[in-house]
N, C-alpha and C. Protein backbone atom coordinates (compact mmCIF):
# COMPACT_ATOMS: atom_id res chain seq x y z
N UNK A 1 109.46 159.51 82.55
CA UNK A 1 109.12 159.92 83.89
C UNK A 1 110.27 159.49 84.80
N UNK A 2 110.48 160.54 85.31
CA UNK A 2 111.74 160.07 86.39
C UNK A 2 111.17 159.42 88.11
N UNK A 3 112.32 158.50 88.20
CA UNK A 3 111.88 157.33 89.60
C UNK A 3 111.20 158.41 90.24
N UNK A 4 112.01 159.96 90.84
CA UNK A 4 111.38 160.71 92.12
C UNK A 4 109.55 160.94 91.21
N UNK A 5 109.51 161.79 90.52
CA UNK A 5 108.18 161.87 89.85
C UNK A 5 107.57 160.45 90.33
N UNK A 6 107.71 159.61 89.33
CA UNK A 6 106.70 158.14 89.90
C UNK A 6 106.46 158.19 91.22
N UNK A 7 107.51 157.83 92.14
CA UNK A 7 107.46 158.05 93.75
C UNK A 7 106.21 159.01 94.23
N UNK A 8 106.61 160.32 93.71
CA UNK A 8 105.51 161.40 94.29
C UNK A 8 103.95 161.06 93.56
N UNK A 9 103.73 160.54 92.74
CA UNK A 9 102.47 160.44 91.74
C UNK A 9 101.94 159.42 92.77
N UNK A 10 102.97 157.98 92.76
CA UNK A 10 102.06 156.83 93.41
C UNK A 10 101.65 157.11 95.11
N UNK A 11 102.78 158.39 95.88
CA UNK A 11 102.30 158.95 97.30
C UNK A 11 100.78 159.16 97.35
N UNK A 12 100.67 160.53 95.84
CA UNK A 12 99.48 161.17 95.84
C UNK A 12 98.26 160.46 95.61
N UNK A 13 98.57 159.67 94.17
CA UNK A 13 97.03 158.78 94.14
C UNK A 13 96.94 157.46 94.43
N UNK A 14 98.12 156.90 95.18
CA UNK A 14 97.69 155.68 95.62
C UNK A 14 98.44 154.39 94.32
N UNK A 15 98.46 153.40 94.83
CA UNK A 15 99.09 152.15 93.89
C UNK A 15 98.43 151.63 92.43
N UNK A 16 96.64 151.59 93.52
CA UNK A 16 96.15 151.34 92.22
C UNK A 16 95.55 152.02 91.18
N UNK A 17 95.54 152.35 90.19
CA UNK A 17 94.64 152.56 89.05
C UNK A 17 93.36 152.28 88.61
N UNK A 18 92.50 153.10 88.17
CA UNK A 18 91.22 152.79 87.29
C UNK A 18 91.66 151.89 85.89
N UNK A 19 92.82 151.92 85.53
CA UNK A 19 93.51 151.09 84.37
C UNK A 19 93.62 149.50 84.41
N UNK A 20 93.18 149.51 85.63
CA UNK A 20 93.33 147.50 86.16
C UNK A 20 94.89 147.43 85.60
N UNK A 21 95.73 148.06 86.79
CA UNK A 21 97.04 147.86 87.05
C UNK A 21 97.42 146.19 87.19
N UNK A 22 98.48 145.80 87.02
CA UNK A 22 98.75 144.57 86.95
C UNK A 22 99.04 144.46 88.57
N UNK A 23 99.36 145.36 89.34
CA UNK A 23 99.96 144.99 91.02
C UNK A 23 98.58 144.92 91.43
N UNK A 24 97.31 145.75 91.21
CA UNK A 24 96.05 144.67 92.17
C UNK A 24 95.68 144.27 91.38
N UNK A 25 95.42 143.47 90.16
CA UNK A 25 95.43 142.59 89.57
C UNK A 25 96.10 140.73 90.07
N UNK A 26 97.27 141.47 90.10
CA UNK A 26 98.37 140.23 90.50
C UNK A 26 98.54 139.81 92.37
N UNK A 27 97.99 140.92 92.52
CA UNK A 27 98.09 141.39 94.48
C UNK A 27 96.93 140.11 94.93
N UNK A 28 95.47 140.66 94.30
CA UNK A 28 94.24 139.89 94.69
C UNK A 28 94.66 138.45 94.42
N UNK A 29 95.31 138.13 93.41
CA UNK A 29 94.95 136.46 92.97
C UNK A 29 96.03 135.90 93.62
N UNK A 30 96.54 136.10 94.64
CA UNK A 30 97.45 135.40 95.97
C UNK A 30 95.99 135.40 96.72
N UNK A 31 96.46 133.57 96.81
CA UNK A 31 95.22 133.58 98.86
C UNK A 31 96.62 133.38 99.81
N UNK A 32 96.39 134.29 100.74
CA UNK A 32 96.94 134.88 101.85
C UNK A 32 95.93 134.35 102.65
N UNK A 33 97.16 133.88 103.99
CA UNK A 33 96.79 133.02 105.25
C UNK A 33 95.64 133.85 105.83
N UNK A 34 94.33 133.21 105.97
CA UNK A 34 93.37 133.90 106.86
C UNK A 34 93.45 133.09 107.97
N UNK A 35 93.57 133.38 109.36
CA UNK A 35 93.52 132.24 110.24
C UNK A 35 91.69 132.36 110.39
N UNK A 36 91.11 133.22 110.18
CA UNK A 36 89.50 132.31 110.21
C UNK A 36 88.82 131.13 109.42
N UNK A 37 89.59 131.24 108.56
CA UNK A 37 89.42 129.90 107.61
C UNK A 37 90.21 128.85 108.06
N UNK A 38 89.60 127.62 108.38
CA UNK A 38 90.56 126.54 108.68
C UNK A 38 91.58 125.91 108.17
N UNK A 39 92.51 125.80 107.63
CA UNK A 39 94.14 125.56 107.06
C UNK A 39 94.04 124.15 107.12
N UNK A 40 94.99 123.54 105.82
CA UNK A 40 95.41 121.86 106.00
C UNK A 40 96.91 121.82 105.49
N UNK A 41 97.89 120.89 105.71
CA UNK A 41 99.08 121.24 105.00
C UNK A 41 99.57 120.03 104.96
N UNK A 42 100.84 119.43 105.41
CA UNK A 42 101.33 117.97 105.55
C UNK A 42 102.37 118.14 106.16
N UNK A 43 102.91 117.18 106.82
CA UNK A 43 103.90 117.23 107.27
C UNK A 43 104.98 116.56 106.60
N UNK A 44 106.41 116.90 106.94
CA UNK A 44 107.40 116.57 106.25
C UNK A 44 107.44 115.22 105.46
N UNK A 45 106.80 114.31 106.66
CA UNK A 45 107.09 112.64 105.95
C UNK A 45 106.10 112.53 104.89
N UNK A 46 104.51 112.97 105.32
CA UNK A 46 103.71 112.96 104.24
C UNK A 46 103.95 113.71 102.82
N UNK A 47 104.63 114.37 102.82
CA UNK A 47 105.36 115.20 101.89
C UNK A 47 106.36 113.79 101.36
N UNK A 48 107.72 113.49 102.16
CA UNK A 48 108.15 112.52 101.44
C UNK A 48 107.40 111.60 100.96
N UNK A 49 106.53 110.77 101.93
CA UNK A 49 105.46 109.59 101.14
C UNK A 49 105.21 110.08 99.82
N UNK A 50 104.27 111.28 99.87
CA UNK A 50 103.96 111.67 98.37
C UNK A 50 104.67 111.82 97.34
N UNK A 51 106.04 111.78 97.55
CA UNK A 51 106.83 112.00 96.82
C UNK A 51 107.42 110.77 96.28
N UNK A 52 107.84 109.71 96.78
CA UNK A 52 108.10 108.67 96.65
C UNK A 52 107.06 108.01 96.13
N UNK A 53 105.54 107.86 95.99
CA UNK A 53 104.94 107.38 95.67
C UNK A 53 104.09 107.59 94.41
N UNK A 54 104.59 109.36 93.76
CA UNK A 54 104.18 109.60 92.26
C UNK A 54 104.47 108.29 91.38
N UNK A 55 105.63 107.29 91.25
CA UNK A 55 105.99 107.11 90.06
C UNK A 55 104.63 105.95 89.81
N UNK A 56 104.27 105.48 90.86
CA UNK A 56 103.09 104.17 90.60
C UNK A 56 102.17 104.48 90.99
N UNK A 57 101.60 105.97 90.72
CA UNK A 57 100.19 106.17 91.30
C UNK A 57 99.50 106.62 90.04
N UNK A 58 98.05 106.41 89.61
CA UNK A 58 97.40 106.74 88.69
C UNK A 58 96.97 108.00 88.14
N UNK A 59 96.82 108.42 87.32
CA UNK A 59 96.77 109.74 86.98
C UNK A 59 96.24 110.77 87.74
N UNK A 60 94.53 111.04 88.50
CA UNK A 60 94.22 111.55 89.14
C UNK A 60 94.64 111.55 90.42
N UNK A 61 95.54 110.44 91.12
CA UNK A 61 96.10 110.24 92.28
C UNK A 61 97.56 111.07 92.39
N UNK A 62 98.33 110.87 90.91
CA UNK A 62 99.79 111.47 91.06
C UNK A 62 99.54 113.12 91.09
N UNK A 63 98.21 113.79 90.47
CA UNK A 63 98.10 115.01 90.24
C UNK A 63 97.98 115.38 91.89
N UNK A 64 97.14 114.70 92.81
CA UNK A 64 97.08 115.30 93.98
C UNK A 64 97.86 115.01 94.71
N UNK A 65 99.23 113.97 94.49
CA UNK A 65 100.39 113.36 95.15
C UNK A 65 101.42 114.74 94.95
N UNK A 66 101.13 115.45 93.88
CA UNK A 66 102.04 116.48 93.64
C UNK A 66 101.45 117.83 94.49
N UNK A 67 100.57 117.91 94.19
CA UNK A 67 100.21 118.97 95.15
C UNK A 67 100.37 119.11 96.43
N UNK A 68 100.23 118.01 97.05
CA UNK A 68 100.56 117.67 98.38
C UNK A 68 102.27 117.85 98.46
N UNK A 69 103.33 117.62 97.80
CA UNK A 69 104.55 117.42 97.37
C UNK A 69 104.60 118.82 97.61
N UNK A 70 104.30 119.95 96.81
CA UNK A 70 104.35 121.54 96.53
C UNK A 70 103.64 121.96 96.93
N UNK A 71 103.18 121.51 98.67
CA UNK A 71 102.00 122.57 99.18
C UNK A 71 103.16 123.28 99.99
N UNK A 72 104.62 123.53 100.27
CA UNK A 72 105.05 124.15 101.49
C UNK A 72 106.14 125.07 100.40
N UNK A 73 105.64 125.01 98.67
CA UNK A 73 106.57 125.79 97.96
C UNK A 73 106.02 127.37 97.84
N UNK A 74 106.81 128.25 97.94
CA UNK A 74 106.97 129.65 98.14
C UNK A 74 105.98 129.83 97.25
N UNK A 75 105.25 129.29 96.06
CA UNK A 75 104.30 129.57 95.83
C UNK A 75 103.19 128.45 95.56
N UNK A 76 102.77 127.99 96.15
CA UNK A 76 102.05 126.48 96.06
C UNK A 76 100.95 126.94 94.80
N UNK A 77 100.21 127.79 94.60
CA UNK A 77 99.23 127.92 93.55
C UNK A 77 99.93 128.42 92.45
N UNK A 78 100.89 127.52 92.14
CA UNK A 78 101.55 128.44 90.86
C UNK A 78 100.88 127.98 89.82
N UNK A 79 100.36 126.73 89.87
CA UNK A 79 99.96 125.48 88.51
C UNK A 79 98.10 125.45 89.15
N UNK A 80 97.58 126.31 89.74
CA UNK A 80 96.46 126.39 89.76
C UNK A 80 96.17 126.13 91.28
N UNK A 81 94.78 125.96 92.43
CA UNK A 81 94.74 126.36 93.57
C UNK A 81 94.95 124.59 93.91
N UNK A 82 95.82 124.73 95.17
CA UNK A 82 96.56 123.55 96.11
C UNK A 82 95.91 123.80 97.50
N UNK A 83 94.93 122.68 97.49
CA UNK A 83 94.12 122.66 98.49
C UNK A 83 94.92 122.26 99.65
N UNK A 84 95.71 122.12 99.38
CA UNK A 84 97.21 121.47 100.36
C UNK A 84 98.07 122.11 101.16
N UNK A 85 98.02 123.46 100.65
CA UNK A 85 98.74 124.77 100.73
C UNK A 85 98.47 125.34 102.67
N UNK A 86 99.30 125.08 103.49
CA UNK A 86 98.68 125.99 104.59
C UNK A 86 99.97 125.78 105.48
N UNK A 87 99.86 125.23 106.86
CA UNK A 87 100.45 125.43 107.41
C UNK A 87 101.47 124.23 108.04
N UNK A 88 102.49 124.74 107.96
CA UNK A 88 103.48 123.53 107.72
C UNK A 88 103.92 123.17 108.69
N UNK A 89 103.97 121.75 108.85
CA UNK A 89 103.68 120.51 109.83
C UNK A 89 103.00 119.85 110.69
N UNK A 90 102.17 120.19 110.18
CA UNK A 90 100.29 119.68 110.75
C UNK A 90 99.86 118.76 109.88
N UNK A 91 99.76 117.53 110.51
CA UNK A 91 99.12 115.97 110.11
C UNK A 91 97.61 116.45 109.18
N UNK A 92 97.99 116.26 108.33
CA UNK A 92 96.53 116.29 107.19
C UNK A 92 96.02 115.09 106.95
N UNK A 93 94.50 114.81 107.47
CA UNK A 93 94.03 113.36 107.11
C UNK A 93 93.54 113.60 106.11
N UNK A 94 93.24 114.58 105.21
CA UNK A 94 93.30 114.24 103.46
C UNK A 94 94.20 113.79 103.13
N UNK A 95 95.60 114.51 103.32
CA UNK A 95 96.62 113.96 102.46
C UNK A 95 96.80 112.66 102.49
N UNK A 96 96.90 112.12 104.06
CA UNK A 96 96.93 110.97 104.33
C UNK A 96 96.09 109.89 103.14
N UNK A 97 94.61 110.17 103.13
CA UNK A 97 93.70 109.38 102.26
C UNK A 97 94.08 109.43 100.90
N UNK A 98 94.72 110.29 100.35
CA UNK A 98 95.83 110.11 99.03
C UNK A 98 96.88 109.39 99.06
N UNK A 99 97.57 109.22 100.25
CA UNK A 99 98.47 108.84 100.42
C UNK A 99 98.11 107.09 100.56
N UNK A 100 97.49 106.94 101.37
CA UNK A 100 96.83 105.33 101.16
C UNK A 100 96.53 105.04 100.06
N UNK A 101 95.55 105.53 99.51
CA UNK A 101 94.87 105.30 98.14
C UNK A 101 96.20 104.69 97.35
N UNK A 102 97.52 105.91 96.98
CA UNK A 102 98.20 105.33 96.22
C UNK A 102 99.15 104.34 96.44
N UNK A 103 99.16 104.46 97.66
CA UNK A 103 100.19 102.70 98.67
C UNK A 103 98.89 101.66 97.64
N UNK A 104 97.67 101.86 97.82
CA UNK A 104 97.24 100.36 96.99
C UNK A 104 97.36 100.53 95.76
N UNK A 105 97.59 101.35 94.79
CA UNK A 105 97.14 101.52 93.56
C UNK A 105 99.26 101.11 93.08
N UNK A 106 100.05 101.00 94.29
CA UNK A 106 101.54 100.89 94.01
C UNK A 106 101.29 99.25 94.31
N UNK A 107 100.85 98.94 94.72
CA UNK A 107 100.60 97.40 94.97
C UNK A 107 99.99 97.27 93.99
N UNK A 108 98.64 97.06 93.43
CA UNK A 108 97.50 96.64 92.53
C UNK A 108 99.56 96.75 90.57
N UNK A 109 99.95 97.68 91.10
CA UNK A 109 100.79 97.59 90.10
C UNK A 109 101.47 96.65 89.85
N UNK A 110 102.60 96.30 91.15
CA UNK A 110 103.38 95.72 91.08
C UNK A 110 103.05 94.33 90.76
N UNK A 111 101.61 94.26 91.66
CA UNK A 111 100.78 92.64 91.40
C UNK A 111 100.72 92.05 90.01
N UNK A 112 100.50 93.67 89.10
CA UNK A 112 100.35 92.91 87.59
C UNK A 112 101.47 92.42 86.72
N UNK A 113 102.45 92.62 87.19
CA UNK A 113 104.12 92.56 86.44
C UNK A 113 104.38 90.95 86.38
């Protein structure tokens, strides 16, 4: 099939398919900014904190230290949904409460050495 053909086919019937095309397939499973839904994100430093603070944080703590880390990446739900993900540079008091959590859990470490 030649590009002009395709071109004129997808004019006439449209993008998607009864075939469960991979473009609304792949289209739907992006969440796209609704501003009626309320947004959380972090701001730059909380982003650094989190970042600096993976290497001594406990397993379930470093998983959401990272997310918070990759909520402002071009695709934040790449590794599954990042509740973190929104709008960038707005103080998140979740992140924050991760972010404490693992300031003690980097202490409770160092204490045991």
């Amino acid at each position: 099939m030649s590009l002009l053909a395709f071109i004129l086919s997808m004019a006439m019937f449209g993008r998607a398919s009864s075939s469960g095309s991979n473009f609304t397939t792949r289209r739907d499973s992006y969440q796209f900014y609704d501003p009626a839904k309320p947004q959380i994100g972090a701001t730059a430093s909380q982003m650094g904190q989190a970042a600096s603070l993976r290497d001594f944080a406990l397993l379930e703590t470093k998983k959401q230290l990272n997310l918070i880390v990759h909520s402002e990446d071009v695709n934040p739900h790449k590794f599954g949904p990042n509740q973190y993900a929104g709008k960038a540079g707005i103080y998140d008091l979740m992140a924050q409460k991760v972010i404490d959590k693992a300031r003690l859990e980097k202490i409770r470490m160092q204490g045991k050495k």
